[in-house]
PDB file of N, CA and C in Angstrom:
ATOM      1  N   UNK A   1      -9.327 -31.699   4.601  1.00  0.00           N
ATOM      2  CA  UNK A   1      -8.433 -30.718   5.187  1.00  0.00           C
ATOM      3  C   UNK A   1      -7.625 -30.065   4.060  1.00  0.00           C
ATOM      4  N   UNK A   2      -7.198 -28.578   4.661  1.00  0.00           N
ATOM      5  CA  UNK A   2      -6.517 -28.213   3.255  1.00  0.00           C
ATOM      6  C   UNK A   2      -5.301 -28.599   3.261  1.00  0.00           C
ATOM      7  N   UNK A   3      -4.570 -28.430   1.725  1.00  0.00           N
ATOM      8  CA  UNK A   3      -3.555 -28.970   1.755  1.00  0.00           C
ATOM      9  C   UNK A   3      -2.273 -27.958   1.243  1.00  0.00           C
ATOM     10  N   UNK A   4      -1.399 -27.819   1.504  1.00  0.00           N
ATOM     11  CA  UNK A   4      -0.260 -26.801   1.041  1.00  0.00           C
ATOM     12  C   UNK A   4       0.893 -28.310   0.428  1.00  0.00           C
ATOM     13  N   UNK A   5       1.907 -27.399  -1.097  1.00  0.00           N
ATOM     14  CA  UNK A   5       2.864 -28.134  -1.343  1.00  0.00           C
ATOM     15  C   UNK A   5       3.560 -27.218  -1.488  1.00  0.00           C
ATOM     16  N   UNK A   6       4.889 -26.991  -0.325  1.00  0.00           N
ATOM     17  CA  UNK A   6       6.366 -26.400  -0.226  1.00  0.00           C
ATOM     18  C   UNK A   6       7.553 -26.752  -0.906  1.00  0.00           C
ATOM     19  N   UNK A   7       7.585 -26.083  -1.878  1.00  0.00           N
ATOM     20  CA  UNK A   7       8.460 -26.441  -2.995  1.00  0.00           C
ATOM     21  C   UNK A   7      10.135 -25.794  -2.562  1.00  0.00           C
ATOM     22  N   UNK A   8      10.989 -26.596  -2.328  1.00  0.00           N
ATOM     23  CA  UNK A   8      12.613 -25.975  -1.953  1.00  0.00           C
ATOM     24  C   UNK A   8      13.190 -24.886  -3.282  1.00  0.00           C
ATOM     25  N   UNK A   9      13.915 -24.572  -2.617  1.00  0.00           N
ATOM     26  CA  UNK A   9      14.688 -24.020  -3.547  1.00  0.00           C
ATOM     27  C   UNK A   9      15.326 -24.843  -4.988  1.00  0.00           C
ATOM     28  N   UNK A  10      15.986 -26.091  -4.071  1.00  0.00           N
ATOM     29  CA  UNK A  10      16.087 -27.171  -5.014  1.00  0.00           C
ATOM     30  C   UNK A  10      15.355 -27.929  -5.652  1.00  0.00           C
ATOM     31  N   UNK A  11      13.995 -27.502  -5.734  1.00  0.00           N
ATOM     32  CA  UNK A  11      12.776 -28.270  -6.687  1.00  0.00           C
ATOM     33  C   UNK A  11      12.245 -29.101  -5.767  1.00  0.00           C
ATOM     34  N   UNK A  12      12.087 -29.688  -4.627  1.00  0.00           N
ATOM     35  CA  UNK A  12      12.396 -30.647  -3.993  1.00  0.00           C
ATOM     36  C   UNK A  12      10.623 -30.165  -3.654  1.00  0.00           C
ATOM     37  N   UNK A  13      10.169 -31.258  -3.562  1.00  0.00           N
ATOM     38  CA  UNK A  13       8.215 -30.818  -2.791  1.00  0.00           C
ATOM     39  C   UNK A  13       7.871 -31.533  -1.779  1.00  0.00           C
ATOM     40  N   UNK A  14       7.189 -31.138  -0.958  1.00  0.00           N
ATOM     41  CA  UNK A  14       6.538 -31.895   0.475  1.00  0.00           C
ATOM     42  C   UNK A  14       5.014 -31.243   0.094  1.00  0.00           C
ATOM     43  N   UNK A  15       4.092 -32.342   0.313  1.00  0.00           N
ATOM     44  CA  UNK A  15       2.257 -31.953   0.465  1.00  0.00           C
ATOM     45  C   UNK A  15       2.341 -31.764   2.348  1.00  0.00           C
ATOM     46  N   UNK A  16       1.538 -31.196   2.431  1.00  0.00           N
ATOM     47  CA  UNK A  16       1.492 -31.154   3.931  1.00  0.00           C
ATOM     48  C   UNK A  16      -0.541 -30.624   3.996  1.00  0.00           C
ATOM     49  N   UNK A  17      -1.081 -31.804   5.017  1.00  0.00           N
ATOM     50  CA  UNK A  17      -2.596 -31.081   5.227  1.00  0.00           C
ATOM     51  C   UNK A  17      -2.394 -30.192   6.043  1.00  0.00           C
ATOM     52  N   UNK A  18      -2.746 -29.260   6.308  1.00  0.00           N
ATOM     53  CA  UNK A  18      -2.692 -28.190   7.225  1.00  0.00           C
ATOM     54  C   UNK A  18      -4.552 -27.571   7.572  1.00  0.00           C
ATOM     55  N   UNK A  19      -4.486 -27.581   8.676  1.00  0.00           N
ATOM     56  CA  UNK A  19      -6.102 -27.332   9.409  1.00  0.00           C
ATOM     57  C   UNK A  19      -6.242 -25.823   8.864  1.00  0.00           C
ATOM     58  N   UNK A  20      -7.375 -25.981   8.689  1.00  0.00           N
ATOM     59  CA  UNK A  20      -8.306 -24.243   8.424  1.00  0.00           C
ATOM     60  C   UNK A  20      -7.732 -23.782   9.530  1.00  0.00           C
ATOM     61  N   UNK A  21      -7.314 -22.148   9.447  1.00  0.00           N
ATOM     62  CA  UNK A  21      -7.045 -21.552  10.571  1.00  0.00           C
ATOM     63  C   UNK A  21      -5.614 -21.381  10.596  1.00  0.00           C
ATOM     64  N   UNK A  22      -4.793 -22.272  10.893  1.00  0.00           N
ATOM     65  CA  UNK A  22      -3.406 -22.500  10.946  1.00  0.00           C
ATOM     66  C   UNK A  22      -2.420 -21.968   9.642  1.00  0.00           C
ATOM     67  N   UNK A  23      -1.726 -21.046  10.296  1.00  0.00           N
ATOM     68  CA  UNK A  23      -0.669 -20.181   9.126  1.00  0.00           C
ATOM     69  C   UNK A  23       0.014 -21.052   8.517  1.00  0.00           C
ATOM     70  N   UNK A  24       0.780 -21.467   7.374  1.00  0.00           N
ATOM     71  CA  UNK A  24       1.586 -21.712   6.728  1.00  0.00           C
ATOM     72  C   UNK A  24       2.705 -22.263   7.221  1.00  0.00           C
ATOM     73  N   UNK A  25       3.211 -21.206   7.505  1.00  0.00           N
ATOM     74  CA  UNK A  25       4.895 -21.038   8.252  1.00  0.00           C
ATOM     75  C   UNK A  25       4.297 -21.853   9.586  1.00  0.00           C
ATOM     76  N   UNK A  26       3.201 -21.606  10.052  1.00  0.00           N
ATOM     77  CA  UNK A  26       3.250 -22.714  11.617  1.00  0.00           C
ATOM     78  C   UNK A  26       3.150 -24.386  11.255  1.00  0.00           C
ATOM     79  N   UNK A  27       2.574 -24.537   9.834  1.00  0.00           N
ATOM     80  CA  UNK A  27       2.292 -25.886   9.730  1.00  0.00           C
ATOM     81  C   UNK A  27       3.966 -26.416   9.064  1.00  0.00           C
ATOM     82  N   UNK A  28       4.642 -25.859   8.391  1.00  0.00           N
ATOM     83  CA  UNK A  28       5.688 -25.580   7.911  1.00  0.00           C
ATOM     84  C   UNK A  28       6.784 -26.137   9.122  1.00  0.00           C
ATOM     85  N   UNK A  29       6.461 -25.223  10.525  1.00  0.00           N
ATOM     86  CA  UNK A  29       7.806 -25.721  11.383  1.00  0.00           C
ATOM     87  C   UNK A  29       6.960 -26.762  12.139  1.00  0.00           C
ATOM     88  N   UNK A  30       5.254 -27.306  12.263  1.00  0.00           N
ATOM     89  CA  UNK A  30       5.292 -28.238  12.889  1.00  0.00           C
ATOM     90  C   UNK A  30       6.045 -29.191  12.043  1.00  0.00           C
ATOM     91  N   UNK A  31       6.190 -29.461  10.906  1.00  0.00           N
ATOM     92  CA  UNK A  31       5.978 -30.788  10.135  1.00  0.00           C
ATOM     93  C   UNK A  31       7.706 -30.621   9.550  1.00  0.00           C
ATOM     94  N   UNK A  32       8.708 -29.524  10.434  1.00  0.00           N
ATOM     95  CA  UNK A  32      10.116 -29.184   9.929  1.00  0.00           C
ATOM     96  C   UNK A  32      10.257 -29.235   8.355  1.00  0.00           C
ATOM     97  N   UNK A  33       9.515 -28.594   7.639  1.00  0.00           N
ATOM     98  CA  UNK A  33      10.089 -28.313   6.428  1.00  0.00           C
ATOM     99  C   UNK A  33      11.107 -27.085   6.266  1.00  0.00           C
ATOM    100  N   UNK A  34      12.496 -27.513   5.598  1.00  0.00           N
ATOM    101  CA  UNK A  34      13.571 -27.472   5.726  1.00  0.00           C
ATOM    102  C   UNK A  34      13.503 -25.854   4.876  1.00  0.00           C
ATOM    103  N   UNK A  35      14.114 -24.382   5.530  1.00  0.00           N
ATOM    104  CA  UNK A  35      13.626 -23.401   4.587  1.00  0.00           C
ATOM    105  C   UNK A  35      13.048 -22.529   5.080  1.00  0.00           C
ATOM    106  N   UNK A  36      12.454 -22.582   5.999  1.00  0.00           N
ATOM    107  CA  UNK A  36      11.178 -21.713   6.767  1.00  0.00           C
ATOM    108  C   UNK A  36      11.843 -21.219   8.257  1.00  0.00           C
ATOM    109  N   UNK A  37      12.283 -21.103   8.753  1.00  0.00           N
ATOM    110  CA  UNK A  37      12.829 -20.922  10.288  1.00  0.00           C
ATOM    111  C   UNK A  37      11.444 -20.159  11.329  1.00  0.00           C
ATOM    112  N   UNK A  38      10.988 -19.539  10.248  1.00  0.00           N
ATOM    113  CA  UNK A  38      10.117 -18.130  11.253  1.00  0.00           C
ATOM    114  C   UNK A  38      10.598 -17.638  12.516  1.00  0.00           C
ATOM    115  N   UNK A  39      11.942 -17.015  12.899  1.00  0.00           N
ATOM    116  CA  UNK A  39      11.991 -16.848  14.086  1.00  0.00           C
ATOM    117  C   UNK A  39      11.350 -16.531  14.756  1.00  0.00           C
ATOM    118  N   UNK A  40      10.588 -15.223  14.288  1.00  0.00           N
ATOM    119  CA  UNK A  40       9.885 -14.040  15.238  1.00  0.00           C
ATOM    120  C   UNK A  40       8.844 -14.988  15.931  1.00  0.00           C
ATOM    121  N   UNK A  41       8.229 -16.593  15.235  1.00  0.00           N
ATOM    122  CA  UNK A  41       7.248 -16.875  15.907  1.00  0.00           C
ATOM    123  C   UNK A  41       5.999 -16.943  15.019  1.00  0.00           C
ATOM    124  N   UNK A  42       5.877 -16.300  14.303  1.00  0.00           N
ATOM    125  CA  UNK A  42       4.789 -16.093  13.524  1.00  0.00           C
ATOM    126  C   UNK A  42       4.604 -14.034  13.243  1.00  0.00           C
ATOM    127  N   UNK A  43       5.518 -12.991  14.004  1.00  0.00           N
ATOM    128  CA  UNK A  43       4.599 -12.093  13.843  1.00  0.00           C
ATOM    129  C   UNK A  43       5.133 -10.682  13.157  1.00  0.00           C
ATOM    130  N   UNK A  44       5.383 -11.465  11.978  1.00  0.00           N
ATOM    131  CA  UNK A  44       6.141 -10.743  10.759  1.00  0.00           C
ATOM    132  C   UNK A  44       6.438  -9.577  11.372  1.00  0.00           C
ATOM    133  N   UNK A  45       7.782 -10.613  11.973  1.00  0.00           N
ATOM    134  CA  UNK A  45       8.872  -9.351  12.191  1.00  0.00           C
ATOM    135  C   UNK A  45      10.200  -9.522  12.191  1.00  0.00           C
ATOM    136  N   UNK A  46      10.851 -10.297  11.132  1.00  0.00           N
ATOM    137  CA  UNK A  46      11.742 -11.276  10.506  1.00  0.00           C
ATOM    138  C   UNK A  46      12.023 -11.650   9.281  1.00  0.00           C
ATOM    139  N   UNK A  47      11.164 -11.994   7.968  1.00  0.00           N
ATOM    140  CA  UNK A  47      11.035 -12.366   6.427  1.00  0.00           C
ATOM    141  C   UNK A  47      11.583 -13.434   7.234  1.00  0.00           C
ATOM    142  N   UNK A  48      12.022 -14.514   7.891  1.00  0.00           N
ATOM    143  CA  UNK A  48      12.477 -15.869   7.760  1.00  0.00           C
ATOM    144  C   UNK A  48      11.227 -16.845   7.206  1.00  0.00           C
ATOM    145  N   UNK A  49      10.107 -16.692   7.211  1.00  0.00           N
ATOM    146  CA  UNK A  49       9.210 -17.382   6.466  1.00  0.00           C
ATOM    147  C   UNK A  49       8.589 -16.657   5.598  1.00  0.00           C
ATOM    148  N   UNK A  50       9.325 -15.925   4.715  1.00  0.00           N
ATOM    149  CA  UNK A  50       9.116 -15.476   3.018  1.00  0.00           C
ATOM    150  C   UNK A  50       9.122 -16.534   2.084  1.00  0.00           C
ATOM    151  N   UNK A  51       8.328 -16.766   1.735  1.00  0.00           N
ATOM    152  CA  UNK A  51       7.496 -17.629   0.269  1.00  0.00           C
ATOM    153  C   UNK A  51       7.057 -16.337  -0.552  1.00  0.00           C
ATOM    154  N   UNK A  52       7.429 -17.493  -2.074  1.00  0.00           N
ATOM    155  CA  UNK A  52       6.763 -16.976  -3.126  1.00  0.00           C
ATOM    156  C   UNK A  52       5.544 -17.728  -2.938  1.00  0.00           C
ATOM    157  N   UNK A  53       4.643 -17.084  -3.762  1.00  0.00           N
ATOM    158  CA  UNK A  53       3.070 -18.034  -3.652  1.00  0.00           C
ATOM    159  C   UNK A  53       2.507 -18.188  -5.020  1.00  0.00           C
ATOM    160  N   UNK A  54       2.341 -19.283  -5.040  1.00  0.00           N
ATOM    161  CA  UNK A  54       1.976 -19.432  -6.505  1.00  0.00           C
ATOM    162  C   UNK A  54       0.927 -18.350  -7.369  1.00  0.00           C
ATOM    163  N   UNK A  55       1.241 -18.130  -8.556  1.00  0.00           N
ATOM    164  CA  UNK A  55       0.290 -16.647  -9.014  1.00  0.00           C
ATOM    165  C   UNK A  55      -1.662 -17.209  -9.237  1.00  0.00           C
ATOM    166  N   UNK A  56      -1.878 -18.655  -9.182  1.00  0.00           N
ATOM    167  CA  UNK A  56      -3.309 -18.937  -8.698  1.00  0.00           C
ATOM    168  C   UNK A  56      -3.690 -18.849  -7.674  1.00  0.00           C
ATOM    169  N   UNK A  57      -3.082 -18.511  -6.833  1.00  0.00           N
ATOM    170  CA  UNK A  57      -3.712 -18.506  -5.246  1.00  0.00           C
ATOM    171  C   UNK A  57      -3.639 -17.216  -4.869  1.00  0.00           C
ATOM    172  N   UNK A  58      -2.697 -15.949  -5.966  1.00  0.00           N
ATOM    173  CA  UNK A  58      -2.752 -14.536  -4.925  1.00  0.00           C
ATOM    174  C   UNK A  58      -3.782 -13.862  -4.987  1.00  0.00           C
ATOM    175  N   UNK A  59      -4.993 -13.868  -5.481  1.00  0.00           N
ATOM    176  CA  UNK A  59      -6.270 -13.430  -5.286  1.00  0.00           C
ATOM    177  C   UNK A  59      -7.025 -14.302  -4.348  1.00  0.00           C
ATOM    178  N   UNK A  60      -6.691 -15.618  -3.452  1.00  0.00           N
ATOM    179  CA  UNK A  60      -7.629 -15.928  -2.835  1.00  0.00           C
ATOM    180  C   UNK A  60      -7.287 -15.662  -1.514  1.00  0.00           C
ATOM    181  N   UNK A  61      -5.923 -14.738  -1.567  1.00  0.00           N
ATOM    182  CA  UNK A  61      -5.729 -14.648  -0.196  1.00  0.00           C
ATOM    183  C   UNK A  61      -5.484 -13.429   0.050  1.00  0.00           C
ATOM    184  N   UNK A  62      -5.505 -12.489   1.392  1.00  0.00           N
ATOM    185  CA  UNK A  62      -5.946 -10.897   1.567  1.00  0.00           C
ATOM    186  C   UNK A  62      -4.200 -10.204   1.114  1.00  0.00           C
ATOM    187  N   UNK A  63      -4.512  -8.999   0.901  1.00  0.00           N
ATOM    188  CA  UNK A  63      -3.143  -8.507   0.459  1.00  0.00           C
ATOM    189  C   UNK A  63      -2.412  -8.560   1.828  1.00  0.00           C
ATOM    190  N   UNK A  64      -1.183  -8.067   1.345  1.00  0.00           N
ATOM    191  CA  UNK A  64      -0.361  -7.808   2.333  1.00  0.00           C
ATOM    192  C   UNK A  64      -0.132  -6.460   3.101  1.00  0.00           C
ATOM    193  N   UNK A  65      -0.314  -6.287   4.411  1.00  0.00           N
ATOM    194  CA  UNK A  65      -0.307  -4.656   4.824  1.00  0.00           C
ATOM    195  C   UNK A  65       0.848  -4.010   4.694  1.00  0.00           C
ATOM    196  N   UNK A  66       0.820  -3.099   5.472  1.00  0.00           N
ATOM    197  CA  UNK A  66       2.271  -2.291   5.453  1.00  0.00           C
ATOM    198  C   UNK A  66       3.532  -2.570   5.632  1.00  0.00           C
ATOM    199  N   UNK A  67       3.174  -3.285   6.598  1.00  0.00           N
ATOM    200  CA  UNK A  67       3.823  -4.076   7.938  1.00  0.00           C
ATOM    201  C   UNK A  67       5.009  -5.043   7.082  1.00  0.00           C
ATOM    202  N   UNK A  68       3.652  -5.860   6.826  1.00  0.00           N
ATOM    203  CA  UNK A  68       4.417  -6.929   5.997  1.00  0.00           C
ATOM    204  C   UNK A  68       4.977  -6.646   4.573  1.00  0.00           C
ATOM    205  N   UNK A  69       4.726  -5.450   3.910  1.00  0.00           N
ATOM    206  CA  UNK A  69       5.284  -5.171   2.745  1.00  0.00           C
ATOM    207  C   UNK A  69       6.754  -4.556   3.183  1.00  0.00           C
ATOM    208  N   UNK A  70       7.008  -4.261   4.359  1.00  0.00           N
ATOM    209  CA  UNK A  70       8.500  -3.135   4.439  1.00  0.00           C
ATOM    210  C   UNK A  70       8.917  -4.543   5.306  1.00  0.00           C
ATOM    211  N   UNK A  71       8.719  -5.876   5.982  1.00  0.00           N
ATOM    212  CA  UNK A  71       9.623  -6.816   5.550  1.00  0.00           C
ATOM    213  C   UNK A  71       9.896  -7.864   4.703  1.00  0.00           C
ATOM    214  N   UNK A  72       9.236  -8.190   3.494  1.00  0.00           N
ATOM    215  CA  UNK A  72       9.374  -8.025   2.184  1.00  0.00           C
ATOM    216  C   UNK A  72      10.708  -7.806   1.949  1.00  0.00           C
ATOM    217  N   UNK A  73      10.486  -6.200   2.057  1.00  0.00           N
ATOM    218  CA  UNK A  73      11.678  -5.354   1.194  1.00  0.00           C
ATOM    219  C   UNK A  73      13.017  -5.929   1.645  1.00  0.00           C
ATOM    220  N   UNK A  74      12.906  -6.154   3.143  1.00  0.00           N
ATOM    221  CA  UNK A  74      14.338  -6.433   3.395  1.00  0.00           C
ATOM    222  C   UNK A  74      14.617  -8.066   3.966  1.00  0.00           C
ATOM    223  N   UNK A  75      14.153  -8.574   3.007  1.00  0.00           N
ATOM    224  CA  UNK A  75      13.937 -10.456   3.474  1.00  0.00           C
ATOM    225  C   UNK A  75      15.392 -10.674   2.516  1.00  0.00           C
ATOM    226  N   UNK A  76      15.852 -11.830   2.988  1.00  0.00           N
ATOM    227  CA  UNK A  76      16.892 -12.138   2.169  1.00  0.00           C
ATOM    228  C   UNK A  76      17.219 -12.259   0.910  1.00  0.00           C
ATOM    229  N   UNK A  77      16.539 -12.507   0.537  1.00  0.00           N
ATOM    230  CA  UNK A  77      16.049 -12.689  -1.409  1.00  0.00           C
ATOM    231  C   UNK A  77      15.106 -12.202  -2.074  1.00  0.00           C
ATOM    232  N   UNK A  78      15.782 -11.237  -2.660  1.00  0.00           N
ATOM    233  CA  UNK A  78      14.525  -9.955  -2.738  1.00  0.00           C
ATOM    234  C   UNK A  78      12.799 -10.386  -3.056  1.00  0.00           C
ATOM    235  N   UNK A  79      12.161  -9.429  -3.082  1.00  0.00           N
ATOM    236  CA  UNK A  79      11.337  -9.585  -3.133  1.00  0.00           C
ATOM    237  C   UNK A  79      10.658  -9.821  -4.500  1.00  0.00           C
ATOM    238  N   UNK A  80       9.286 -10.269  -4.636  1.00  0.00           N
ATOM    239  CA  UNK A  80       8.940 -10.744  -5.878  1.00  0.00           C
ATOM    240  C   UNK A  80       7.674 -10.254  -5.897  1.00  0.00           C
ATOM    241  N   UNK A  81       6.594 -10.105  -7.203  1.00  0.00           N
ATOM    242  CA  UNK A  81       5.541  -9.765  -6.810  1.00  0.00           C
ATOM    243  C   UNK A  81       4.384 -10.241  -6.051  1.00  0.00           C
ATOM    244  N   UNK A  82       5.225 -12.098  -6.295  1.00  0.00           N
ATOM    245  CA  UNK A  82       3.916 -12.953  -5.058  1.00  0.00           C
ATOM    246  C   UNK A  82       4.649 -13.209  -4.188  1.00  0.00           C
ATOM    247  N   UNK A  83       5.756 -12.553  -3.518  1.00  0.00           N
ATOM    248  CA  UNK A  83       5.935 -12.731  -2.389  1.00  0.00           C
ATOM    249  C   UNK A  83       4.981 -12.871  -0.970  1.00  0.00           C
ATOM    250  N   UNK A  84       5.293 -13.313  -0.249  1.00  0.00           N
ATOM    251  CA  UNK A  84       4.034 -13.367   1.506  1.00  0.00           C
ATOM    252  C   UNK A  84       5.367 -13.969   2.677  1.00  0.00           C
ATOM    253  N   UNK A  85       5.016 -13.427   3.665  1.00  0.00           N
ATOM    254  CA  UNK A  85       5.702 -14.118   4.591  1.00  0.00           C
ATOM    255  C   UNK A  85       4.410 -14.858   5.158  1.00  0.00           C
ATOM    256  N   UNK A  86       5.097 -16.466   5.122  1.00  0.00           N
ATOM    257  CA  UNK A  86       4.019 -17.595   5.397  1.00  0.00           C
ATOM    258  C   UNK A  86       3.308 -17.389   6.580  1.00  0.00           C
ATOM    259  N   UNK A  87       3.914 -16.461   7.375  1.00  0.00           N
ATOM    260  CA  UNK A  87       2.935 -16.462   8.697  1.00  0.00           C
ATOM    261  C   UNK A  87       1.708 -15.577   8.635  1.00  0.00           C
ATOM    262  N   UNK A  88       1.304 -14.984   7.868  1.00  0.00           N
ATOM    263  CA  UNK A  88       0.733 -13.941   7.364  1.00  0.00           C
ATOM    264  C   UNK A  88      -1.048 -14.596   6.600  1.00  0.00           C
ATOM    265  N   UNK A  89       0.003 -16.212   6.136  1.00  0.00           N
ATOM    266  CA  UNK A  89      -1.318 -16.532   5.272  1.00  0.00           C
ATOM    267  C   UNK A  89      -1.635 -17.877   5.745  1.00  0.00           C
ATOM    268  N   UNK A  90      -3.538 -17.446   6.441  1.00  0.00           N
ATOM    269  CA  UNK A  90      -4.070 -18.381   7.027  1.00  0.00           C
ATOM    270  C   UNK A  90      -4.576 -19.483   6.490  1.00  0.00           C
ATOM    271  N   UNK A  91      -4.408 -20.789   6.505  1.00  0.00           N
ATOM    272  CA  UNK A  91      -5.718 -21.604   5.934  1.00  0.00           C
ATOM    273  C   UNK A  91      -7.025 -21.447   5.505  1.00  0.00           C
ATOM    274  N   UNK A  92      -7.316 -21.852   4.497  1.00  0.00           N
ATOM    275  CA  UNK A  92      -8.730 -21.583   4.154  1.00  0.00           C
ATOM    276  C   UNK A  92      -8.918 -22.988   3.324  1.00  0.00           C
ATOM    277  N   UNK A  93     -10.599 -23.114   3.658  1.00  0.00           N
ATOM    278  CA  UNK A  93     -10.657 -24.601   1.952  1.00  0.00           C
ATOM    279  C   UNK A  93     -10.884 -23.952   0.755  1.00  0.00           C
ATOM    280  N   UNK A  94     -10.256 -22.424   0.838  1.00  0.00           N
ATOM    281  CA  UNK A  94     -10.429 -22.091  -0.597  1.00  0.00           C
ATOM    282  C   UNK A  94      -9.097 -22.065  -1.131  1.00  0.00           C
ATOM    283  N   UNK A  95      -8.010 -22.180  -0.289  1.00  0.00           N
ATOM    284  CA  UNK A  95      -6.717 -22.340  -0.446  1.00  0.00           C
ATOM    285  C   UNK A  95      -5.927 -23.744  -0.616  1.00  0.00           C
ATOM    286  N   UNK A  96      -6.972 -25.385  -0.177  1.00  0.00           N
ATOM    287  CA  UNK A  96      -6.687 -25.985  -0.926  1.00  0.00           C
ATOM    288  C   UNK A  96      -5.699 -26.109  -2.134  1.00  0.00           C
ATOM    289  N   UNK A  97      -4.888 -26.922  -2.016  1.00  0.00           N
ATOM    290  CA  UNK A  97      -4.368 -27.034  -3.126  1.00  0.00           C
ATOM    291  C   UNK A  97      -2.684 -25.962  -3.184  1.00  0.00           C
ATOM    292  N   UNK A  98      -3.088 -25.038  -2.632  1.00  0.00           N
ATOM    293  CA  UNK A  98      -1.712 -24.008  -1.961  1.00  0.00           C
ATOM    294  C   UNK A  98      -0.383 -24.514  -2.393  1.00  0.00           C
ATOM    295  N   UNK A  99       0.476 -23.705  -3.430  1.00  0.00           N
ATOM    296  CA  UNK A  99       1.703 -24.356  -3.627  1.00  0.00           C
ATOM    297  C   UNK A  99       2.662 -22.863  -3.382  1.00  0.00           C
ATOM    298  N   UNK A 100       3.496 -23.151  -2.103  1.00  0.00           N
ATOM    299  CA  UNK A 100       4.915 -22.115  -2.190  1.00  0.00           C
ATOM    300  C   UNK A 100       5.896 -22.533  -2.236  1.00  0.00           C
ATOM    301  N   UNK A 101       6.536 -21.533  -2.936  1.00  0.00           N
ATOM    302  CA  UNK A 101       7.813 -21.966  -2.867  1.00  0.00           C
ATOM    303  C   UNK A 101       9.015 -21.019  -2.067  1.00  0.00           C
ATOM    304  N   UNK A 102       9.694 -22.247  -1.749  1.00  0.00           N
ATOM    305  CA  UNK A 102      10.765 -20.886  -0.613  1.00  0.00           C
ATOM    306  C   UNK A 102      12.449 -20.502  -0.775  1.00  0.00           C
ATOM    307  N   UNK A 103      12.346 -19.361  -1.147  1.00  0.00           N
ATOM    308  CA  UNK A 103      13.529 -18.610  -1.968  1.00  0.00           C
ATOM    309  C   UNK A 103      14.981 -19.502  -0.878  1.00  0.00           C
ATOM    310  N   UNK A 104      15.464 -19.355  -1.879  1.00  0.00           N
ATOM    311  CA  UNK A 104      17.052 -20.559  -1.524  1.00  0.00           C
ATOM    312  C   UNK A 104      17.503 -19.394  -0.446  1.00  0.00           C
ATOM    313  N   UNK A 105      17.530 -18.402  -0.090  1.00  0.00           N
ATOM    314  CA  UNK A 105      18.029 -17.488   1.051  1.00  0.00           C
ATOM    315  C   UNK A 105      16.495 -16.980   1.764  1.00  0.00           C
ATOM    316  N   UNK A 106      17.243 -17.430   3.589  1.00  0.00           N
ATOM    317  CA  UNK A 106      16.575 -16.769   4.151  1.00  0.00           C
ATOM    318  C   UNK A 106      17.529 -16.265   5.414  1.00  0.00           C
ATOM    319  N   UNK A 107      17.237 -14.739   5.804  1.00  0.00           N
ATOM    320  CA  UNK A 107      18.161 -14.515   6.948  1.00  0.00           C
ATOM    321  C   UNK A 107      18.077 -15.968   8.090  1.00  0.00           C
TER     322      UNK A 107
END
């Protein structure tokens, strides 16, 4: 199964397996890692589950659309160039290994 490691603001790391298929930010609030809220639910329309993403993994995963680039812009802590809002990015076993980290502010 793949695996994601959510790195705090405070350095602090959790591994979490997370199933093919299953977003980030959903495996994130099953397993309450502390950081992530996602209000909207999953449907980036919030930045509360804005992660940076580590710069080995941003080619294995699809860009970000419009959508999700104009809330980006206005997520609590600005934006970065590997920014993603976690709900956005699905499991894959090519994503294995997956390390984000989640900016010390989130609305």
């Amino acid at each position: 199964m793949p695996q994601v490691t959510y790195i705090s603001a405070s350095g602090a790391s959790r591994k979490i397996d997370v199933p093919a298929g299953m977003s980030v930010m959903q495996a994130a609030l099953n397993n309450r890692v502390e950081g992530i809220p996602g209000e909207c639910g999953g449907n980036a329309m919030c930045a509360t589950c804005h992660v940076y993403v580590d710069p080995a993994f941003l080619d294995r995963i699809p860009a970000a659309n419009a959508n999700e680039k104009f809330m980006l812009s206005i997520a609590a802590e600005g934006p970065q160039p590997n920014s993603r809002l976690s709900c956005q990015i699905k499991m894959t076993d090519e994503l294995h290994g997956l390390i984000v980290r989640i900016p010390e502010k989130q609305k």
